[in-house]
C-alpha atoms as a PDB file:
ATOM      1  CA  UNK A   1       0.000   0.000   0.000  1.00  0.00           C
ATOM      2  CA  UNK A   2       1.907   2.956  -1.028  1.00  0.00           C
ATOM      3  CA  UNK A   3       1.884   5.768   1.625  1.00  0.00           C
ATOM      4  CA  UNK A   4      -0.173   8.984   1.178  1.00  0.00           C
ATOM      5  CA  UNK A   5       1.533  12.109   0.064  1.00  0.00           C
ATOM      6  CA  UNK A   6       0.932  13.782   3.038  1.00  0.00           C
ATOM      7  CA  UNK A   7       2.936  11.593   5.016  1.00  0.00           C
ATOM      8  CA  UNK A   8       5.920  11.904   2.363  1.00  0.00           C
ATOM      9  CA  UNK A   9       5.975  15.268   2.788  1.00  0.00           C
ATOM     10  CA  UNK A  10       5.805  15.243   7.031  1.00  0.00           C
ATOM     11  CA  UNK A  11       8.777  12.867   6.806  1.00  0.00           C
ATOM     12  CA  UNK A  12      10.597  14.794   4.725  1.00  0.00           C
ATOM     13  CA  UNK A  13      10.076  17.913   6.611  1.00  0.00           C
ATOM     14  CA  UNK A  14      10.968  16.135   9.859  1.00  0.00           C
ATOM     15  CA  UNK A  15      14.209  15.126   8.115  1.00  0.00           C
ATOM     16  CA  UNK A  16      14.941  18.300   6.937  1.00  0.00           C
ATOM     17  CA  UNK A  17      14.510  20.192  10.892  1.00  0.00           C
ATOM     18  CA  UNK A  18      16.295  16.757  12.192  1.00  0.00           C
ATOM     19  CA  UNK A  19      19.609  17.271   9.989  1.00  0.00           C
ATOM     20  CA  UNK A  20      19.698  21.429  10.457  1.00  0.00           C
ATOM     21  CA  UNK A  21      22.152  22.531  12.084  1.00  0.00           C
ATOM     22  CA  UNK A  22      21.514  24.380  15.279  1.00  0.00           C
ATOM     23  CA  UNK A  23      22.441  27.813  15.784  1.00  0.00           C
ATOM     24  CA  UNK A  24      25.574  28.471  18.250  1.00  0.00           C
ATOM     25  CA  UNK A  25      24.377  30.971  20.805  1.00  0.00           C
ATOM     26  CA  UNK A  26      26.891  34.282  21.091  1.00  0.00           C
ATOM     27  CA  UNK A  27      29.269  33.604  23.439  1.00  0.00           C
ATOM     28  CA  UNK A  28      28.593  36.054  27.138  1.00  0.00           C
ATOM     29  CA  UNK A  29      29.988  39.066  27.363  1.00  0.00           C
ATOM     30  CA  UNK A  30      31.638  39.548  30.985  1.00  0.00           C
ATOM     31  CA  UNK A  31      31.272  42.722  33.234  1.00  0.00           C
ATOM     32  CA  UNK A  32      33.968  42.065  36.130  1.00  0.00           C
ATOM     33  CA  UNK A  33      33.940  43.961  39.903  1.00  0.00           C
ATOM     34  CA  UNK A  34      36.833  44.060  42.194  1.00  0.00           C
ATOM     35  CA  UNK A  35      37.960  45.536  45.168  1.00  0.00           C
ATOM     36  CA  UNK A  36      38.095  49.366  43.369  1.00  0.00           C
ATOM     37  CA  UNK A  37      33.773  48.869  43.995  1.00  0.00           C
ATOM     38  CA  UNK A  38      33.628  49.638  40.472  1.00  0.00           C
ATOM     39  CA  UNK A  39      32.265  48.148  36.855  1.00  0.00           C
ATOM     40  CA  UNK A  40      35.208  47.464  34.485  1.00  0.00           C
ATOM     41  CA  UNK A  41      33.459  46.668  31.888  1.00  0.00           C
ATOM     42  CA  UNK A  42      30.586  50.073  32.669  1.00  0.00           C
ATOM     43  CA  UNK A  43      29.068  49.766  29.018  1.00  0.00           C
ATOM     44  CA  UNK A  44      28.751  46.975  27.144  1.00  0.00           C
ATOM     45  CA  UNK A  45      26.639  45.740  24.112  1.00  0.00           C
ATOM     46  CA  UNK A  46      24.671  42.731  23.384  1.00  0.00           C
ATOM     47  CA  UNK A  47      22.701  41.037  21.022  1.00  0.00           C
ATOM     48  CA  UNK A  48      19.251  39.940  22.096  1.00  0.00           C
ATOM     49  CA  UNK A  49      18.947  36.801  23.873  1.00  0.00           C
ATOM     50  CA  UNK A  50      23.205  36.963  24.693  1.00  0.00           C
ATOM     51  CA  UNK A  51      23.900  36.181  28.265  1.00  0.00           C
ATOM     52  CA  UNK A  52      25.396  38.970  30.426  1.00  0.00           C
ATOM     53  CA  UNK A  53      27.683  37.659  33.137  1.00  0.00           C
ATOM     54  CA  UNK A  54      28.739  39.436  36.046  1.00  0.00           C
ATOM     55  CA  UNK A  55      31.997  38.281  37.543  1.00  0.00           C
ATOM     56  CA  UNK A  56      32.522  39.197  41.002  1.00  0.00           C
ATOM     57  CA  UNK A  57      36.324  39.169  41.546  1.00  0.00           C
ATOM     58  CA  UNK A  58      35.973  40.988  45.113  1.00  0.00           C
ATOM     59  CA  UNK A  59      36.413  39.758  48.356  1.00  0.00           C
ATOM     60  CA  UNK A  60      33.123  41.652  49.537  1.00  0.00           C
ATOM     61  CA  UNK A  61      29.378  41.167  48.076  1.00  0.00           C
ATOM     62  CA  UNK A  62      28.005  44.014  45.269  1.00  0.00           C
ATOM     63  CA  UNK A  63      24.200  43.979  43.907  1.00  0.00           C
ATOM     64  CA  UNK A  64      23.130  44.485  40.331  1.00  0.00           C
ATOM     65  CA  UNK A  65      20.011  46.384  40.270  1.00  0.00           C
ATOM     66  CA  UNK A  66      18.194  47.490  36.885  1.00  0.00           C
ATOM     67  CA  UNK A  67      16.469  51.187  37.217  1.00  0.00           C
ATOM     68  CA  UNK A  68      14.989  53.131  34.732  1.00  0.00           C
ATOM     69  CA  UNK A  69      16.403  57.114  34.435  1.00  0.00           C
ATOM     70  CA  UNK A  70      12.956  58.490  33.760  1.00  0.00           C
ATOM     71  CA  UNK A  71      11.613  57.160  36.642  1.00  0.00           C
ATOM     72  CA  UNK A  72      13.358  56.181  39.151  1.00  0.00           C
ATOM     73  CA  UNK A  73      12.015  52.872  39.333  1.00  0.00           C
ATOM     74  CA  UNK A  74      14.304  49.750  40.055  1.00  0.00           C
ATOM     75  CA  UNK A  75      13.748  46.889  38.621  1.00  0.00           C
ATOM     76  CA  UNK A  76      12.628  43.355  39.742  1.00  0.00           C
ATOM     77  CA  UNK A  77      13.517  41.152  37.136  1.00  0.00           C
ATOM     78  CA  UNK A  78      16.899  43.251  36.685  1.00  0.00           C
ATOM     79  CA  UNK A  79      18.163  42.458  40.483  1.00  0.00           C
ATOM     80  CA  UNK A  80      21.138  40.303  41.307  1.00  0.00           C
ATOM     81  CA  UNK A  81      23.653  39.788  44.269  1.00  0.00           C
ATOM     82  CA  UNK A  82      27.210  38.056  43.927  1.00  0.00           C
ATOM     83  CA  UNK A  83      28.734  37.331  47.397  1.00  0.00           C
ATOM     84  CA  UNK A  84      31.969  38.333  47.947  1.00  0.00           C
ATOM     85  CA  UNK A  85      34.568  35.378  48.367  1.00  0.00           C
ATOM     86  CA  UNK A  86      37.256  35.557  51.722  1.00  0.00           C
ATOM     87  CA  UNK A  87      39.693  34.451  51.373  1.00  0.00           C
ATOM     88  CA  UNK A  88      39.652  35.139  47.044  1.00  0.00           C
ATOM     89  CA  UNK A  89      39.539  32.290  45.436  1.00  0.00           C
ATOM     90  CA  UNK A  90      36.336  31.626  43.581  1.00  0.00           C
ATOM     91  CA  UNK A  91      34.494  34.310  42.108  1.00  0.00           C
ATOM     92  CA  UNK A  92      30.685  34.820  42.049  1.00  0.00           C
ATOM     93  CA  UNK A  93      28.478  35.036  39.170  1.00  0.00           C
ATOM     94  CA  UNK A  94      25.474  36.614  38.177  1.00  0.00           C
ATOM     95  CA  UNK A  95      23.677  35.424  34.830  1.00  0.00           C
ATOM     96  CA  UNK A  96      21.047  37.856  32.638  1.00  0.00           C
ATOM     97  CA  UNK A  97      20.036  38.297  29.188  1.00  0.00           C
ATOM     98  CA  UNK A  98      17.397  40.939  28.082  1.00  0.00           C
ATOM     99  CA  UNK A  99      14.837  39.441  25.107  1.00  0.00           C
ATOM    100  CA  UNK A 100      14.513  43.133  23.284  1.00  0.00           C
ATOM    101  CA  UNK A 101      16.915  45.662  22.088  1.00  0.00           C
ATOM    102  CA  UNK A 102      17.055  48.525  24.432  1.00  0.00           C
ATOM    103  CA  UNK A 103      19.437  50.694  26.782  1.00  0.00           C
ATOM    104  CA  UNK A 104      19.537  48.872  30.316  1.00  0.00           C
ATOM    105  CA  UNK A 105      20.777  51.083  33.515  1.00  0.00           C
ATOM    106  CA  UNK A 106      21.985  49.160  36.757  1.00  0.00           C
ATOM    107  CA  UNK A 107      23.865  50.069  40.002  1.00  0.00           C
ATOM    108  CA  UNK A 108      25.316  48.534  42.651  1.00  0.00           C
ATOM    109  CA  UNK A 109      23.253  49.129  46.170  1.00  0.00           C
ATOM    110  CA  UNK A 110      25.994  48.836  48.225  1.00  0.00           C
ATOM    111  CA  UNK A 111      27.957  51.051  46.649  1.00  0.00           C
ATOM    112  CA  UNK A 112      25.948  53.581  44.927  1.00  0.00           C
ATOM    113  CA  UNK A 113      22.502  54.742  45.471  1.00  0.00           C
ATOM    114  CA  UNK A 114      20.312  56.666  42.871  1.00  0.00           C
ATOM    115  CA  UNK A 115      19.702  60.403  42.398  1.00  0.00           C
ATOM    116  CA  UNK A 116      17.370  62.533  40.641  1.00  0.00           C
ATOM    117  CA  UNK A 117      19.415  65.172  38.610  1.00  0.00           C
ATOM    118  CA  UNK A 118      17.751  68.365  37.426  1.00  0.00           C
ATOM    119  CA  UNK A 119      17.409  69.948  34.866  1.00  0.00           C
ATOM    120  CA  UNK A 120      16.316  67.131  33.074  1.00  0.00           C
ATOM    121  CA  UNK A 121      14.984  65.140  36.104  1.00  0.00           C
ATOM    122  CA  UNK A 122      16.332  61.926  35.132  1.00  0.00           C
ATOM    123  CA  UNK A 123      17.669  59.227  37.444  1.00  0.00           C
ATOM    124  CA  UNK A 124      21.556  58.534  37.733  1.00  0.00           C
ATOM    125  CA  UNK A 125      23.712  56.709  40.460  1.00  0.00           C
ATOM    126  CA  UNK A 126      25.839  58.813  42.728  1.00  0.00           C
ATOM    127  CA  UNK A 127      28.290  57.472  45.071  1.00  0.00           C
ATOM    128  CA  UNK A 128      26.831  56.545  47.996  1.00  0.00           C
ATOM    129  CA  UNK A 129      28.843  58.804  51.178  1.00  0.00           C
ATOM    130  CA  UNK A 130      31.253  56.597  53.189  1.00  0.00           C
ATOM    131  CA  UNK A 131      32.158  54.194  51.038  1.00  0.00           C
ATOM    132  CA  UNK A 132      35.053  53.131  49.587  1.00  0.00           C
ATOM    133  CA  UNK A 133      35.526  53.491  45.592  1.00  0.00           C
ATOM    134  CA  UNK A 134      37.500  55.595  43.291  1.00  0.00           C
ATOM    135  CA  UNK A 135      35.486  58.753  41.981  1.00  0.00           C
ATOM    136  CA  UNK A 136      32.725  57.061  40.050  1.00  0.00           C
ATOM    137  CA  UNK A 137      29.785  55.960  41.169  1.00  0.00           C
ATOM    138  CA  UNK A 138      29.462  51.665  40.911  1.00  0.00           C
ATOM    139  CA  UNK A 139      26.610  52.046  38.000  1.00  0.00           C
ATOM    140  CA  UNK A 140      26.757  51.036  34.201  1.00  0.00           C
ATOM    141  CA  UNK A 141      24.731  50.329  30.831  1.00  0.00           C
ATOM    142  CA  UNK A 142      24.040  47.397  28.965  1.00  0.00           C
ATOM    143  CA  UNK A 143      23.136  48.112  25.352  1.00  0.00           C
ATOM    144  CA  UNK A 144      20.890  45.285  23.601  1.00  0.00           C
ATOM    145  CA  UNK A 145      21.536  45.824  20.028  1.00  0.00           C
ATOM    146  CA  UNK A 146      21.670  43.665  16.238  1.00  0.00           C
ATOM    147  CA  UNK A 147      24.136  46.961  14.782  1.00  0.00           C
ATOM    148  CA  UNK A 148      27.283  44.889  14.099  1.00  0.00           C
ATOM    149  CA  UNK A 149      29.320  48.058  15.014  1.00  0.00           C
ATOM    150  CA  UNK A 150      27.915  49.082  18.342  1.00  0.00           C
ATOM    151  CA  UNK A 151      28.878  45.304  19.185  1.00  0.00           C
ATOM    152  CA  UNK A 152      32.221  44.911  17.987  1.00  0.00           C
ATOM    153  CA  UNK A 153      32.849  48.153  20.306  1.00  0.00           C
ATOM    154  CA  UNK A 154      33.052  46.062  23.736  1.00  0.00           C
ATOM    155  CA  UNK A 155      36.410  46.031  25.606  1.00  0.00           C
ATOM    156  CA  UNK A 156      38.391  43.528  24.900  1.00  0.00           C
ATOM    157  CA  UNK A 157      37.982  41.940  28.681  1.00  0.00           C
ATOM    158  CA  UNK A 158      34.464  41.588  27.952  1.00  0.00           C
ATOM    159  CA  UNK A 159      35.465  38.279  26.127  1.00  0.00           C
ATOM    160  CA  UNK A 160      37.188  36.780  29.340  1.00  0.00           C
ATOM    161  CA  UNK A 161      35.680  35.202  32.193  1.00  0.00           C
ATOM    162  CA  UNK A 162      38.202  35.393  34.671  1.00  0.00           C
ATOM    163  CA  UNK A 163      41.167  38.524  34.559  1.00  0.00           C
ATOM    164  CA  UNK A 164      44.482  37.533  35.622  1.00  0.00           C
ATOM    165  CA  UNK A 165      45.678  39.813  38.717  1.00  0.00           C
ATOM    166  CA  UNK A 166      42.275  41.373  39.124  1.00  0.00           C
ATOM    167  CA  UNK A 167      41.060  39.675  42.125  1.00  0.00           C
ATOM    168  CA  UNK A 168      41.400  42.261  44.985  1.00  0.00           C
ATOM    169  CA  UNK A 169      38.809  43.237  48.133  1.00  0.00           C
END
């Protein structure tokens, strides 16, 4: 009995997904903290869907916290912790990727709190008073993009995990 047509054709799309190959996912792009209570890495870009990896290389614990500048608002789904690691040896991570193309805002809690800035009454991190840091406030922006030359603009420590002779608390 010779099989129906419609069958054919199922098997031979079923083949066709079976044997495709998959699609390699962008490797992360790493944003590293140390003992300075700072961001290396304080803009970076990424393609929608591409993790984000925050590599705590500090001895004490930092937050990442999502706000929006218009608002004020922080964010919920936008809110990570990394502990800090005594004595360093292992860092902490903390994993995000945002679904849409945008311009993301976080902070660090512990280090920086949030400000309303006239003229324009928008929302920026200031250092917070009495803690340690050099200058700048512990605050940066992710920018989820598909332009091929706001990516290729990333640091080049972006692309490592761990940075030799970083660690420091």
């Amino acid at each position: 009995m010779p099989i129906p047509k419609i069958s054919t054709w199922l098997v031979i799309m079923i083949a066709a997904l079976v044997g495709a190959p998959a699609t390699a996912a962008p490797p992360p792009v790493y944003v590293h903290m140390n003992g300075a209570n700072m961001f290396l890495e304080d803009v970076v870009a990424v393609k929608p869907g591409q993790d984000v990896v925050f590599v705590n290389e500090d001895t004490g614990a930092h937050t990442i916290v999502g706000f929006n500048p218009l608002t004020g608002k922080t964010s919920h789904s936008f809110n990570g912790y990394v502990a800090g690691d005594a004595p360093a040896t292992q860092p902490t991570y903390y994993k995000i990727s945002f679904s849409k193309p945008g311009i993301y805002h976080y902070y660090c809690s512990v280090h920086a709190m949030l400000a309303m800035e006239p003229p324009e009454h928008v929302t920026v991190a200031k250092i917070r008073p009495g803690v340690d840091g050099f200058g700048d406030p512990m605050a940066g922006v992710i920018i989820v993009t598909t332009d091929a030359a706001i990516l290729a603009r990333n640091p080049p420590s972006s692309h490592q995990k761990i940075l030799a002779n970083y660690f420091g608390g």
